[in-house]
C-alpha atoms as a PDB file:
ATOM      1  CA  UNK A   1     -64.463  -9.749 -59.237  1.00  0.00           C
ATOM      2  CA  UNK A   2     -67.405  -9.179 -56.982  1.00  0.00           C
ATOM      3  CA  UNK A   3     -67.734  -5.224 -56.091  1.00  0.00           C
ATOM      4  CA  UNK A   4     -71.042  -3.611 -54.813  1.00  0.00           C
ATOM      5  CA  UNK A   5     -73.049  -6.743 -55.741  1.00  0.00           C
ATOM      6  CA  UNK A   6     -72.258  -6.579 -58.985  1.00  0.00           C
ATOM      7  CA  UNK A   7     -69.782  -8.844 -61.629  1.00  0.00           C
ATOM      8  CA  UNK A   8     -67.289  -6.994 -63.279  1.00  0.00           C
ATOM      9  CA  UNK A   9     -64.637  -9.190 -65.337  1.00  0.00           C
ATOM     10  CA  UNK A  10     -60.574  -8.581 -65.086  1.00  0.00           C
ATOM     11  CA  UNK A  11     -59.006  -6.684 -67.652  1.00  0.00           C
ATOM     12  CA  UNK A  12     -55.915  -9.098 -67.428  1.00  0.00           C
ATOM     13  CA  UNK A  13     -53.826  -9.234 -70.690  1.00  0.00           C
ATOM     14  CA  UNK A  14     -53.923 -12.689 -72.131  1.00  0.00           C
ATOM     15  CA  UNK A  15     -50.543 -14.639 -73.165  1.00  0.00           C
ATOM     16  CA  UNK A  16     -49.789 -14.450 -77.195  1.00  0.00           C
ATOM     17  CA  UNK A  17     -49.607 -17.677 -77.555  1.00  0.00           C
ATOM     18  CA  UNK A  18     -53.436 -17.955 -75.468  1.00  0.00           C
ATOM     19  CA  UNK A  19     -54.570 -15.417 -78.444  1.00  0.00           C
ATOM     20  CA  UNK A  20     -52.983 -17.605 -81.474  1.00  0.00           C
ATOM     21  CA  UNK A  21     -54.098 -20.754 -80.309  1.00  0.00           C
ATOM     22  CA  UNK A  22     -57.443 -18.965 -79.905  1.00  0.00           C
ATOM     23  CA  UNK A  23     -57.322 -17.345 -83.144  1.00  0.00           C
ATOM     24  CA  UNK A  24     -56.446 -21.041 -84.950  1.00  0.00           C
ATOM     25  CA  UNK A  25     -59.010 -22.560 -83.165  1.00  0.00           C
ATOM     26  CA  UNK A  26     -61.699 -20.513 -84.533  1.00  0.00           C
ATOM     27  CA  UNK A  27     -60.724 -20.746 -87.750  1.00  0.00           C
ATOM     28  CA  UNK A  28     -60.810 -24.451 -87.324  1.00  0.00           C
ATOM     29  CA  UNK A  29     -64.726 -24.095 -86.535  1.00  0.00           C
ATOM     30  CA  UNK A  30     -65.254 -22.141 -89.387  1.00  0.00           C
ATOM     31  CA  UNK A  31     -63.793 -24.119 -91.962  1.00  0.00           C
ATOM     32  CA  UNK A  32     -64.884 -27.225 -90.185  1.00  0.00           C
ATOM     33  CA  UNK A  33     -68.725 -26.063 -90.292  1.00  0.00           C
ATOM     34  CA  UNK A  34     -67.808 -25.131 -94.128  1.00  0.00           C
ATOM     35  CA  UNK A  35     -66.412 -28.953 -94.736  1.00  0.00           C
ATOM     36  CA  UNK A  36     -69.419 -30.619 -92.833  1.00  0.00           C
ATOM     37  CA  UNK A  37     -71.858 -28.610 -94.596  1.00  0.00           C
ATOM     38  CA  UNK A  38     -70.336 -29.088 -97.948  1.00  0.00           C
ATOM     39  CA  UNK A  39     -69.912 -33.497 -97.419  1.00  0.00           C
ATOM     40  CA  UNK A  40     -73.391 -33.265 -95.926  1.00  0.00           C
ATOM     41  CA  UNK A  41     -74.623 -31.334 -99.237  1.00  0.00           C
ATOM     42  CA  UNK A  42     -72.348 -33.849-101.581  1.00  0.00           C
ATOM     43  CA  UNK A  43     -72.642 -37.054 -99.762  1.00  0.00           C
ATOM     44  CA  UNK A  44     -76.416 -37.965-100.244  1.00  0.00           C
ATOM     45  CA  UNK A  45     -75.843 -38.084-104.497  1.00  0.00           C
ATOM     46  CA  UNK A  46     -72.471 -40.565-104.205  1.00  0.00           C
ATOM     47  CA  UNK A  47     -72.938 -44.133-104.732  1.00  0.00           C
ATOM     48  CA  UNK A  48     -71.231 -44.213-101.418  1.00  0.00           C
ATOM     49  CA  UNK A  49     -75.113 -43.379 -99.682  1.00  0.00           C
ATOM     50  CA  UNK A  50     -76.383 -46.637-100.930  1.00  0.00           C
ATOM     51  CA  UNK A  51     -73.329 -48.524-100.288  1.00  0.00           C
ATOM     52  CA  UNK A  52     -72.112 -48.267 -97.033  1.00  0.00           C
ATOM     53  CA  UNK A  53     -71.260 -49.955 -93.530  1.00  0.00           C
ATOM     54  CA  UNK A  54     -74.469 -48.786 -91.535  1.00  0.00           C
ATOM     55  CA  UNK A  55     -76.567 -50.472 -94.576  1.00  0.00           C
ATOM     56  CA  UNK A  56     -74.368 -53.473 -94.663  1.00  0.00           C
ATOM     57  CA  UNK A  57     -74.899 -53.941 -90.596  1.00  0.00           C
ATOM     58  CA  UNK A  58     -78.496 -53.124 -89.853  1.00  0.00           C
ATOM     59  CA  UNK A  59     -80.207 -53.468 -93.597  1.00  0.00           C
ATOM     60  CA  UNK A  60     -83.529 -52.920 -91.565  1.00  0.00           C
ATOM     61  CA  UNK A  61     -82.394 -49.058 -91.822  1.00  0.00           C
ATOM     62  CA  UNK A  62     -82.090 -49.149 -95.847  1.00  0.00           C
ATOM     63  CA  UNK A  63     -85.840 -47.842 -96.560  1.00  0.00           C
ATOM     64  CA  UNK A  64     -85.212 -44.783 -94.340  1.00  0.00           C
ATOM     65  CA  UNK A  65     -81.645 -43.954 -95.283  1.00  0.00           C
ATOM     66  CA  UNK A  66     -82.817 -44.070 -99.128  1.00  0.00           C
ATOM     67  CA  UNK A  67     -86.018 -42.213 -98.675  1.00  0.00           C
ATOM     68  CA  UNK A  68     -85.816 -39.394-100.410  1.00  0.00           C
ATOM     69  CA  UNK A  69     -87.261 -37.021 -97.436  1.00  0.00           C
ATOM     70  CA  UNK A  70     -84.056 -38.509 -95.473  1.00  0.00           C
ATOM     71  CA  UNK A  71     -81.634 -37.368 -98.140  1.00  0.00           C
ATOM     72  CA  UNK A  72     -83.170 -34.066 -98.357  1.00  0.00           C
ATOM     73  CA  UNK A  73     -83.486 -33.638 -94.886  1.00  0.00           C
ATOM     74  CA  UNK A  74     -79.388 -34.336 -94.729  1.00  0.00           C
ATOM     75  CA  UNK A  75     -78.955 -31.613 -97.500  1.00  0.00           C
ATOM     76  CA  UNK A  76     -80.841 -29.363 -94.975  1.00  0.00           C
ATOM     77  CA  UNK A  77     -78.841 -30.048 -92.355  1.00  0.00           C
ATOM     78  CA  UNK A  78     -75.741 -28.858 -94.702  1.00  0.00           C
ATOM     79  CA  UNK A  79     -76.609 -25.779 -95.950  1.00  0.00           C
ATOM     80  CA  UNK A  80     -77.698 -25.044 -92.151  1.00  0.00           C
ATOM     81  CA  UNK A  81     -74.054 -26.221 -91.627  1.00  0.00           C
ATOM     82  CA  UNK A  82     -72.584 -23.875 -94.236  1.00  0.00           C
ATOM     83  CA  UNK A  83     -74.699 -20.919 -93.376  1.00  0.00           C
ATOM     84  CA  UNK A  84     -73.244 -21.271 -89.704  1.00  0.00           C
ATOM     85  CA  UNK A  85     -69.960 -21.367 -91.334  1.00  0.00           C
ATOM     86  CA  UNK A  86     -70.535 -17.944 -93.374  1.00  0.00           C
ATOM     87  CA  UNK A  87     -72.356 -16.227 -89.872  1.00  0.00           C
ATOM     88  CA  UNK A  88     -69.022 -16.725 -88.582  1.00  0.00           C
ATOM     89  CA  UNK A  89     -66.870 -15.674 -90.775  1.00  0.00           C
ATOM     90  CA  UNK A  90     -68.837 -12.468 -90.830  1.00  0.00           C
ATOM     91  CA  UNK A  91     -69.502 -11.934 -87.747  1.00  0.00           C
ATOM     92  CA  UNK A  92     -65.671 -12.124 -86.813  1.00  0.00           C
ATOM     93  CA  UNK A  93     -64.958  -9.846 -89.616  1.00  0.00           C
ATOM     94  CA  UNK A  94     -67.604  -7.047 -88.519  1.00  0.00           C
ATOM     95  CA  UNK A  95     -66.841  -7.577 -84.727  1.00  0.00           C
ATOM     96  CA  UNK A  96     -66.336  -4.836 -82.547  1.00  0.00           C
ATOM     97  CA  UNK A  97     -62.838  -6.926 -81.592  1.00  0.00           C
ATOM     98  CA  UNK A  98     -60.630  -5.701 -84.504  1.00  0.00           C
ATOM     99  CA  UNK A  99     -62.147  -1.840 -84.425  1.00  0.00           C
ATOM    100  CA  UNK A 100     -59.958   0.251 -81.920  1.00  0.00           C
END
């Protein structure tokens, strides 16, 4: 609501089921950062790395997806992956929301 050129936001209640659907949902992101991170940590050392459909259909990309720069680079991208996971779990349990 617009009031003396300035934004203020309702204070409408929200539904229950709009809060547990809410509430699943961002446990869904968590865990699914968690997961990602985790595969993206595992995956590079499996057999399935060297082995796999991308390889199979455009070999031209096997010297890159083998390099060992590439591999770490994916391990990066999983711990960055799993630390967004843990900021969020933290974060939602230090949040102002569940303090009266």
């Amino acid at each position: 609501m617009l009031r003396n050129g300035t934004y203020q936001a309702s204070t409408a209640p929200q539904a229950e089921d709009h809060k547990t659907c809410s509430r699943f949902m961002r446990i869904f992101q968590r865990a699914a950062h968690i997961a990602a991170g985790i595969i993206l940590i595992w995956l590079p050392w499996t057999g399935a790395w060297e082995n796999n459909l991308a390889i199979w259909l455009w070999p031209q990309i096997t010297p890159i997806v083998l390099n060992p720069f590439f591999k770490g680079a994916v391990i990066g991208l999983g711990i960055v992956n799993i630390l967004i996971g843990i900021h969020d779990v933290i974060q939602a349990r230090f949040s102002r929301q569940h303090f009266p």
